[in-house]
C-alpha atoms as a PDB file:
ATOM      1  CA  UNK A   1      34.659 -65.720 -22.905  1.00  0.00           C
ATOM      2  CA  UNK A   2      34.470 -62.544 -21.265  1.00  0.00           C
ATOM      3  CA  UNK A   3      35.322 -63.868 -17.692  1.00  0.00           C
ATOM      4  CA  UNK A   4      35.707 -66.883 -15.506  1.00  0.00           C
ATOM      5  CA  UNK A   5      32.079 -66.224 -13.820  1.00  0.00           C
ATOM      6  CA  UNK A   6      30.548 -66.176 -17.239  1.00  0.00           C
ATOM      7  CA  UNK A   7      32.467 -68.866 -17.983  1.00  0.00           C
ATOM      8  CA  UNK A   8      31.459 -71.140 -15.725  1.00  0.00           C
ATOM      9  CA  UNK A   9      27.801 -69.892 -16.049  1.00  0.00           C
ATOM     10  CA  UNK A  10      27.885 -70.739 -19.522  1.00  0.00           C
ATOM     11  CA  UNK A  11      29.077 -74.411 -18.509  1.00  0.00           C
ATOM     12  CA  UNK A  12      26.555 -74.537 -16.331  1.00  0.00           C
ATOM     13  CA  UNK A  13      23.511 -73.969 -18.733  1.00  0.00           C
ATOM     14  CA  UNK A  14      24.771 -76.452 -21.117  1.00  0.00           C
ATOM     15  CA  UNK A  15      25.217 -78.864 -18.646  1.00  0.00           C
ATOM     16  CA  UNK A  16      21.296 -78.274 -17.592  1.00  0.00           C
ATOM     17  CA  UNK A  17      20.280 -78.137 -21.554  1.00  0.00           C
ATOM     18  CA  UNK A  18      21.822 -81.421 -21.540  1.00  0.00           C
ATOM     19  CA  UNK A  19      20.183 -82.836 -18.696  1.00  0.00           C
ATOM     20  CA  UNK A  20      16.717 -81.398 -19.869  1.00  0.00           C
ATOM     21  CA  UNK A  21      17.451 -83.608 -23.246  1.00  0.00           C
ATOM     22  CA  UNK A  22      18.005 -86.321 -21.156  1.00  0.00           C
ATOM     23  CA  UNK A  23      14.927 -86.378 -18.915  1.00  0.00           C
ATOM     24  CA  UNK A  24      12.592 -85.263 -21.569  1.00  0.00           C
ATOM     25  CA  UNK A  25      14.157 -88.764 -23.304  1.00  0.00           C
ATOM     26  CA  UNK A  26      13.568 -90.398 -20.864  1.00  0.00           C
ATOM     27  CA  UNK A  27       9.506 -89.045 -20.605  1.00  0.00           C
ATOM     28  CA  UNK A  28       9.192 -89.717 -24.023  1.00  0.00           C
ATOM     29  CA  UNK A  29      10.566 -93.543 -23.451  1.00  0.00           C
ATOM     30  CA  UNK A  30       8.101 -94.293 -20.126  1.00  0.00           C
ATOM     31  CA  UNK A  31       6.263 -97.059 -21.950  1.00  0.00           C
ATOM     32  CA  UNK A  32       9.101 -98.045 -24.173  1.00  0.00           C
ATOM     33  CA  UNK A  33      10.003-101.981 -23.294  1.00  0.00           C
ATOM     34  CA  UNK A  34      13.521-102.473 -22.489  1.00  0.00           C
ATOM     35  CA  UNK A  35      14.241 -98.783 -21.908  1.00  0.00           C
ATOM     36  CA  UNK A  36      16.501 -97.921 -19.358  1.00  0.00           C
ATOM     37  CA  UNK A  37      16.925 -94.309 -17.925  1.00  0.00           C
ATOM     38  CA  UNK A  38      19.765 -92.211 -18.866  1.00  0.00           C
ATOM     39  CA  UNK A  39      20.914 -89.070 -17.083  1.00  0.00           C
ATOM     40  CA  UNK A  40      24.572 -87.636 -16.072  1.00  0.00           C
ATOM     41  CA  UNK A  41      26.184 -86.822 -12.826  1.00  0.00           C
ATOM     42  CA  UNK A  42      25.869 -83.313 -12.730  1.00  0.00           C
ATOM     43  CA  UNK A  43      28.019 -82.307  -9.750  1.00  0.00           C
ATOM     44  CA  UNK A  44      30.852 -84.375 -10.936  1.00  0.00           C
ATOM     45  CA  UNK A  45      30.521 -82.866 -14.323  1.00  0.00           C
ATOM     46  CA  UNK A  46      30.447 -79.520 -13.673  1.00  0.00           C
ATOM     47  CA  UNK A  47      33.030 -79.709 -11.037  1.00  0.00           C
ATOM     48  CA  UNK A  48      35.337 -82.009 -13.344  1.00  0.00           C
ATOM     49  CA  UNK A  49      34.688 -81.552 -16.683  1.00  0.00           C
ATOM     50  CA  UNK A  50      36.374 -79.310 -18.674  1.00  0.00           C
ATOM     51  CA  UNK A  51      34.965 -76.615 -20.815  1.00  0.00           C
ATOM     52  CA  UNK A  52      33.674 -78.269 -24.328  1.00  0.00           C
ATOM     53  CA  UNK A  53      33.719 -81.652 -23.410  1.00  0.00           C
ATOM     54  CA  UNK A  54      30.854 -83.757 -23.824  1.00  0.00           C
ATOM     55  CA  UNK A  55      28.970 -85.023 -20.432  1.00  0.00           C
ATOM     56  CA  UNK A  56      29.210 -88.509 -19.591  1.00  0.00           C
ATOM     57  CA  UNK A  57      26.030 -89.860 -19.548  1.00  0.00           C
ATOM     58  CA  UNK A  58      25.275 -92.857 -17.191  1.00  0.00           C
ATOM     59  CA  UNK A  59      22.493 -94.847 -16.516  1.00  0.00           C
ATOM     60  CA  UNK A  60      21.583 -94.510 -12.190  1.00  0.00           C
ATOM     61  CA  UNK A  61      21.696 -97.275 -10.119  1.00  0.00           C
ATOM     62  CA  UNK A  62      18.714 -98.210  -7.777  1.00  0.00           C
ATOM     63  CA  UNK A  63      15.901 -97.401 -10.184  1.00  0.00           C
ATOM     64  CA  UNK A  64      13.471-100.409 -10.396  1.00  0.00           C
ATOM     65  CA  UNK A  65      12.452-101.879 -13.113  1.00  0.00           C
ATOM     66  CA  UNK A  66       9.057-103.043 -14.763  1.00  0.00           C
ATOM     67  CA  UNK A  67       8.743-106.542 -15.999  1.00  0.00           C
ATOM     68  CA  UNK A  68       9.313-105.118 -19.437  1.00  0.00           C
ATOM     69  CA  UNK A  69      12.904-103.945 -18.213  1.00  0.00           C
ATOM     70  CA  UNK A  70      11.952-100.729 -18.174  1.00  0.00           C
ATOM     71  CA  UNK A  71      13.115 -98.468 -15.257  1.00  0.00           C
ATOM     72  CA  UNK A  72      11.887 -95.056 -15.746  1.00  0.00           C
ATOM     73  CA  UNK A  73       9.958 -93.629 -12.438  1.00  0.00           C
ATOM     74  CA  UNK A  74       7.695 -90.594 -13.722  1.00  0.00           C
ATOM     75  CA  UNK A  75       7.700 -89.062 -10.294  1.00  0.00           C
ATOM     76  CA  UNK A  76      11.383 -89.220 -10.575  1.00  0.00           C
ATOM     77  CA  UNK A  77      11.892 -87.791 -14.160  1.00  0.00           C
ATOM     78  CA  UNK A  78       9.328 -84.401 -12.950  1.00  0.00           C
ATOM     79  CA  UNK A  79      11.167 -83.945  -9.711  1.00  0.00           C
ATOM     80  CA  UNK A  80      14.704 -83.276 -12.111  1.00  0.00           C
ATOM     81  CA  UNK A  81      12.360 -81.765 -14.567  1.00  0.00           C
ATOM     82  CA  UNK A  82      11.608 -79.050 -11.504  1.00  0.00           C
ATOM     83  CA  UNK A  83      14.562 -79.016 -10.482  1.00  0.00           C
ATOM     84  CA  UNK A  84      16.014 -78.344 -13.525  1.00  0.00           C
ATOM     85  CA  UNK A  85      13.731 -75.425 -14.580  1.00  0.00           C
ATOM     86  CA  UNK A  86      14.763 -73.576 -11.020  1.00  0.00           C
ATOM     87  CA  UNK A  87      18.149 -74.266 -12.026  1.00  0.00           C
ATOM     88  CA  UNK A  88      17.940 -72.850 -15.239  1.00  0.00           C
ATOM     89  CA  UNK A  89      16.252 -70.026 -13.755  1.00  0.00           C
ATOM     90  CA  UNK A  90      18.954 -69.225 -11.157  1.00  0.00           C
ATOM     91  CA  UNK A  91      22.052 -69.445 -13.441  1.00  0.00           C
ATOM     92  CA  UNK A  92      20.072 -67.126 -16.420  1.00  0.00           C
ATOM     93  CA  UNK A  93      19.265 -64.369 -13.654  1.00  0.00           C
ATOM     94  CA  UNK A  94      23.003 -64.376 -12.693  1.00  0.00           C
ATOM     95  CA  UNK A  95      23.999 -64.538 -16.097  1.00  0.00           C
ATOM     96  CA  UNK A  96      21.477 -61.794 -16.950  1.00  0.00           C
ATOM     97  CA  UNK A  97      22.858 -59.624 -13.908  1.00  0.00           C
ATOM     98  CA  UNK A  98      26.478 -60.541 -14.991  1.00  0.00           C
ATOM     99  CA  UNK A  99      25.603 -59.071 -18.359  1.00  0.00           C
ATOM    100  CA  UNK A 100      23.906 -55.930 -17.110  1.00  0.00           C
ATOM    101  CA  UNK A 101      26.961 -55.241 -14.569  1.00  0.00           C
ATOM    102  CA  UNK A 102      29.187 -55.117 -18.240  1.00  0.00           C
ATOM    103  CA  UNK A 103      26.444 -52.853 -20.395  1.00  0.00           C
ATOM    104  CA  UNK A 104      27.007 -50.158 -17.481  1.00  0.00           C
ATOM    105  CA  UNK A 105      30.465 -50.587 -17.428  1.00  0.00           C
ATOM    106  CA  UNK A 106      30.838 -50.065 -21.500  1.00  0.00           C
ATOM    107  CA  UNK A 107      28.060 -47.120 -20.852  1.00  0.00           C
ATOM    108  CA  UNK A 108      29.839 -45.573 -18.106  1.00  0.00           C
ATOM    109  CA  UNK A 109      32.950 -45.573 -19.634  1.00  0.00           C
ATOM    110  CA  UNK A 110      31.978 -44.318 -22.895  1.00  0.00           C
ATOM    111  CA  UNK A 111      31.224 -41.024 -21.023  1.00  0.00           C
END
């Protein structure tokens, strides 16, 4: 762990690889009878979780369900799929800038 910024970076991007698992799942399962949506709370988990731990992974409340007891909402599962991937995009930019910011330091100090 090089610092508490990449630290919590790095918690961050598992915690959206996890969530991508999930929704993907959860694509993959639209037409699957019985089938109920799984996803985690991600500000509680990245807020309260510690470093390492496995998410807990919940089922939301409110989602309808089919007659077949399924309850995944496609519009729902590509909205988090969107939001996700900006996510993702964010945290790897400041992770990527976070790295840079050390590679000058090492360079500059090796002169």
């Amino acid at each position: 762990m090089l610092d508490p910024v990449n630290a919590n970076l790095e918690h961050y991007l598992d915690l959206l690889s996890t969530r991508q698992k999930l929704v993907t799942s959860n694509i993959a399962n639209a037409s699957t009878p019985g089938y109920r949506t799984r996803d985690l709370d991600f500000h509680f988990e990245f807020i309260t979780q510690a470093e390492g731990g496995q998410p807990n992974i919940i089922e939301p409340e409110g989602l309808a369900g089919r007659n077949d007891g399924n309850n995944v909402s496609m519009d729902r599962e590509a909205r988090l799929l969107a939001e996700n991937t900006m996510r993702f995009n964010f945290a790897s930019n400041l992770m990527r800038g976070q790295l840079k910011m050390i590679r000058s330091a090492i360079q500059e100090g090796g002169r």
